[in-house]
C-alpha atoms as a PDB file:
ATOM      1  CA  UNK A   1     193.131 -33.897  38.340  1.00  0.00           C
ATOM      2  CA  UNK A   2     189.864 -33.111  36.367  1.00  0.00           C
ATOM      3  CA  UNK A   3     188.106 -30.025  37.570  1.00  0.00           C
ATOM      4  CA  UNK A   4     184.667 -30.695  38.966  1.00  0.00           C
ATOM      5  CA  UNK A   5     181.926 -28.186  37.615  1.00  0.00           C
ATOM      6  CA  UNK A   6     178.433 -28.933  38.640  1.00  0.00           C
ATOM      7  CA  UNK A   7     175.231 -28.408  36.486  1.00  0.00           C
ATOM      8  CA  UNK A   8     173.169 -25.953  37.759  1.00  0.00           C
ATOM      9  CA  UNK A   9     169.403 -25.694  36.770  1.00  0.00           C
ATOM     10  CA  UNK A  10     167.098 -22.561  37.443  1.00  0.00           C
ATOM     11  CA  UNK A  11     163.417 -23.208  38.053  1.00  0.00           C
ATOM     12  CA  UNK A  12     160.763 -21.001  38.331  1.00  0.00           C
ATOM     13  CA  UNK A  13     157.917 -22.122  40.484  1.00  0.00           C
ATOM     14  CA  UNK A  14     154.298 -21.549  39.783  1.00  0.00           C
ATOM     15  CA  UNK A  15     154.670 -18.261  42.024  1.00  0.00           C
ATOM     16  CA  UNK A  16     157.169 -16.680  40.173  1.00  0.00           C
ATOM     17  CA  UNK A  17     160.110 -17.860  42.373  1.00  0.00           C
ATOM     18  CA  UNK A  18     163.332 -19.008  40.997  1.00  0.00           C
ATOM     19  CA  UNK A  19     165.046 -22.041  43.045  1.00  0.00           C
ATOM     20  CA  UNK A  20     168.362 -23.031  42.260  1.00  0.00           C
ATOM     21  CA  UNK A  21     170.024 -26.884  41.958  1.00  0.00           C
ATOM     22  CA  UNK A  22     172.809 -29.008  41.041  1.00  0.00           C
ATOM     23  CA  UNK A  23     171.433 -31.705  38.725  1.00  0.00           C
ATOM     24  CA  UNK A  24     172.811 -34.921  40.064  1.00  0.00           C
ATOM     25  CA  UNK A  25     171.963 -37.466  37.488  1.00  0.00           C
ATOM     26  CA  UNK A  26     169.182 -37.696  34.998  1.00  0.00           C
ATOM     27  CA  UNK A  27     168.029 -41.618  33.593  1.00  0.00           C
ATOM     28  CA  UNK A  28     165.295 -42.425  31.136  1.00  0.00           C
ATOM     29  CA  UNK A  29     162.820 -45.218  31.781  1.00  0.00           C
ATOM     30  CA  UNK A  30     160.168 -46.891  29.773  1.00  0.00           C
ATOM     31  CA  UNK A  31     157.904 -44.438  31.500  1.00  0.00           C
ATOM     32  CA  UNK A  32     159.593 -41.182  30.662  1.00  0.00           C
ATOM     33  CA  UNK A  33     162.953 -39.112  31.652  1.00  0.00           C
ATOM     34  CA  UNK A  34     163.924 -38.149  35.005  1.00  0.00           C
ATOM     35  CA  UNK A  35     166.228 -35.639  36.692  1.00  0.00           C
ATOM     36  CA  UNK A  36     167.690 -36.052  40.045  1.00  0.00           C
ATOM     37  CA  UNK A  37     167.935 -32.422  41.794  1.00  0.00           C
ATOM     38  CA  UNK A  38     170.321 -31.134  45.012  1.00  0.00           C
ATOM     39  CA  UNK A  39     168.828 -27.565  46.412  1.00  0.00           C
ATOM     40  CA  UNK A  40     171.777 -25.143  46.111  1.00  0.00           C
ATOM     41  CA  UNK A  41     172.193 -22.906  49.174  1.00  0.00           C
ATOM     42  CA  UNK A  42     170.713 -19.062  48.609  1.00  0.00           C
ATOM     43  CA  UNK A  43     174.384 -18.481  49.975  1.00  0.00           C
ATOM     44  CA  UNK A  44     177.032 -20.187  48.277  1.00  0.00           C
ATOM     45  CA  UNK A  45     179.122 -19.586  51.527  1.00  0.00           C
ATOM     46  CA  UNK A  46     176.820 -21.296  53.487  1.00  0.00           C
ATOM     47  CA  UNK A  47     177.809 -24.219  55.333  1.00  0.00           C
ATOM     48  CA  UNK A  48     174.822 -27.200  54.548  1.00  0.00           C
ATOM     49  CA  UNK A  49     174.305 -29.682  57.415  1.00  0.00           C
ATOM     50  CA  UNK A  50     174.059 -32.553  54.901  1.00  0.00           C
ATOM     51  CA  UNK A  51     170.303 -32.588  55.329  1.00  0.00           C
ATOM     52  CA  UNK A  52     169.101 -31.322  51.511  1.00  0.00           C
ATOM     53  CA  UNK A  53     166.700 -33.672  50.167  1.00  0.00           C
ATOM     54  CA  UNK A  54     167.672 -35.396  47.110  1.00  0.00           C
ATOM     55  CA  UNK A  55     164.941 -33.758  44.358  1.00  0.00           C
ATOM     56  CA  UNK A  56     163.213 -36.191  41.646  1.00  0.00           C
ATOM     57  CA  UNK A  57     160.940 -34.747  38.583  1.00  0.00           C
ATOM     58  CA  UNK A  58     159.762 -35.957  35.453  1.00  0.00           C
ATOM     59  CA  UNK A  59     160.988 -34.175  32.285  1.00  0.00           C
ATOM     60  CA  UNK A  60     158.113 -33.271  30.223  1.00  0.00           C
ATOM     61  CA  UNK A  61     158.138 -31.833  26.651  1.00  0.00           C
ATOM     62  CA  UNK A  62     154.733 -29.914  25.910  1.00  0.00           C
ATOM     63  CA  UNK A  63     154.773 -28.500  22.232  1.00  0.00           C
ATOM     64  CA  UNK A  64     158.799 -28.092  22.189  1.00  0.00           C
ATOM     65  CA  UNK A  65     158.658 -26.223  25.448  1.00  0.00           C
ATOM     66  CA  UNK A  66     160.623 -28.302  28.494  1.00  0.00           C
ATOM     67  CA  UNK A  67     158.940 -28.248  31.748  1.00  0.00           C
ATOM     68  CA  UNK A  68     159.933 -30.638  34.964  1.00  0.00           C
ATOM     69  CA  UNK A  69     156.522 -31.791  36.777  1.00  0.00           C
ATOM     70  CA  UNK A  70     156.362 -33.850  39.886  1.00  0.00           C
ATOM     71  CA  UNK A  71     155.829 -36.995  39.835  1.00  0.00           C
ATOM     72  CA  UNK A  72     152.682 -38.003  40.790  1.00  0.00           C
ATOM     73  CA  UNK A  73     152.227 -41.722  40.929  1.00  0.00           C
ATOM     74  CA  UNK A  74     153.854 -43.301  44.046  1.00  0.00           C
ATOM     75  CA  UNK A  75     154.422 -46.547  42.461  1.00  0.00           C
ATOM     76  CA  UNK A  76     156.408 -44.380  39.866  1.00  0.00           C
ATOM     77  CA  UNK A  77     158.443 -42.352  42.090  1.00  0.00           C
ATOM     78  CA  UNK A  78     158.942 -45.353  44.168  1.00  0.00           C
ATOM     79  CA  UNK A  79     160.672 -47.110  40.855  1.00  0.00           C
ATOM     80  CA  UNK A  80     162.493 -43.917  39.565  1.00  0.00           C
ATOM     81  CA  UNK A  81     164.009 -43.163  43.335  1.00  0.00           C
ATOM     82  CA  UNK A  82     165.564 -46.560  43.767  1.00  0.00           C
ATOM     83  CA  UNK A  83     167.129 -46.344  40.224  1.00  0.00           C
ATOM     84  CA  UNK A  84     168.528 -42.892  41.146  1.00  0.00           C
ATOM     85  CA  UNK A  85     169.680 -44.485  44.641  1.00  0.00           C
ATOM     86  CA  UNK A  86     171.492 -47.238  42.997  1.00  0.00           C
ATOM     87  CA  UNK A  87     173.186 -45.090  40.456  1.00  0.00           C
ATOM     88  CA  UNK A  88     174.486 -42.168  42.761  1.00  0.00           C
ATOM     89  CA  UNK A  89     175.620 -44.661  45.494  1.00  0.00           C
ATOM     90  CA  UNK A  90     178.104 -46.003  42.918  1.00  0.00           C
ATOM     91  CA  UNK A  91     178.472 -42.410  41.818  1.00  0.00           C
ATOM     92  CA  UNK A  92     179.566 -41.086  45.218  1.00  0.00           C
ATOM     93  CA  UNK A  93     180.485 -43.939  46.431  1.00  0.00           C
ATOM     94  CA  UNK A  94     178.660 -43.907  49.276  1.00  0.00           C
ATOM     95  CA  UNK A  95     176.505 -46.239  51.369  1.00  0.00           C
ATOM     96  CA  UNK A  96     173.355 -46.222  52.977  1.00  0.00           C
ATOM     97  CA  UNK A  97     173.293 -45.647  57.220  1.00  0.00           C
ATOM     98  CA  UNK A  98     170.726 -47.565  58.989  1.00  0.00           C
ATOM     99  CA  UNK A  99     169.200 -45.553  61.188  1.00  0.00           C
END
């Protein structure tokens, strides 16, 4: 059985604080590349109550430098969301719950 080792990005916020994810999945589009984010507890023994919110941002490239920006357009985030949906639903086989 392959060993499951999760990617972990570091992000430093415009404050100065570092936050701390598992990147998901990450797609390109005709409108740039993407990277699907899970928070990552500040204690890895913590127990999460399956509430994170899934994390989308746009990878930008500004003069060689990487940065991931929000995405600001709803129509965009709208598109990019349900593409990430799709994907990590067949991923994780999982399905949506109607609430």
């Amino acid at each position: 059985m392959e060993e499951y080792t999760p990617d972990i990005v570091s992000i430093v916020d415009e404050e100065g604080k570092e936050h701390v994810f598992e990147e998901l999945d990450r797609i390109e589009t005709d409108n740039g590349k993407y990277v699907a984010l899970l928070p990552l507890p500040e204690n890895p023994n913590a127990i999460t109550e399956g509430d994170d919110e899934l994390i989308i941002l746009k990878v930008e490239d500004t003069n060689g430098e990487i940065y991931l920006a929000p995405i600001e357009d709803d129509n965009e985030f709208n598109e990019v969301g349900q593409i990430f949906e799709e994907r990590l639903a067949e991923m994780f086989d999982f399905e949506e719950t109607e609430e």
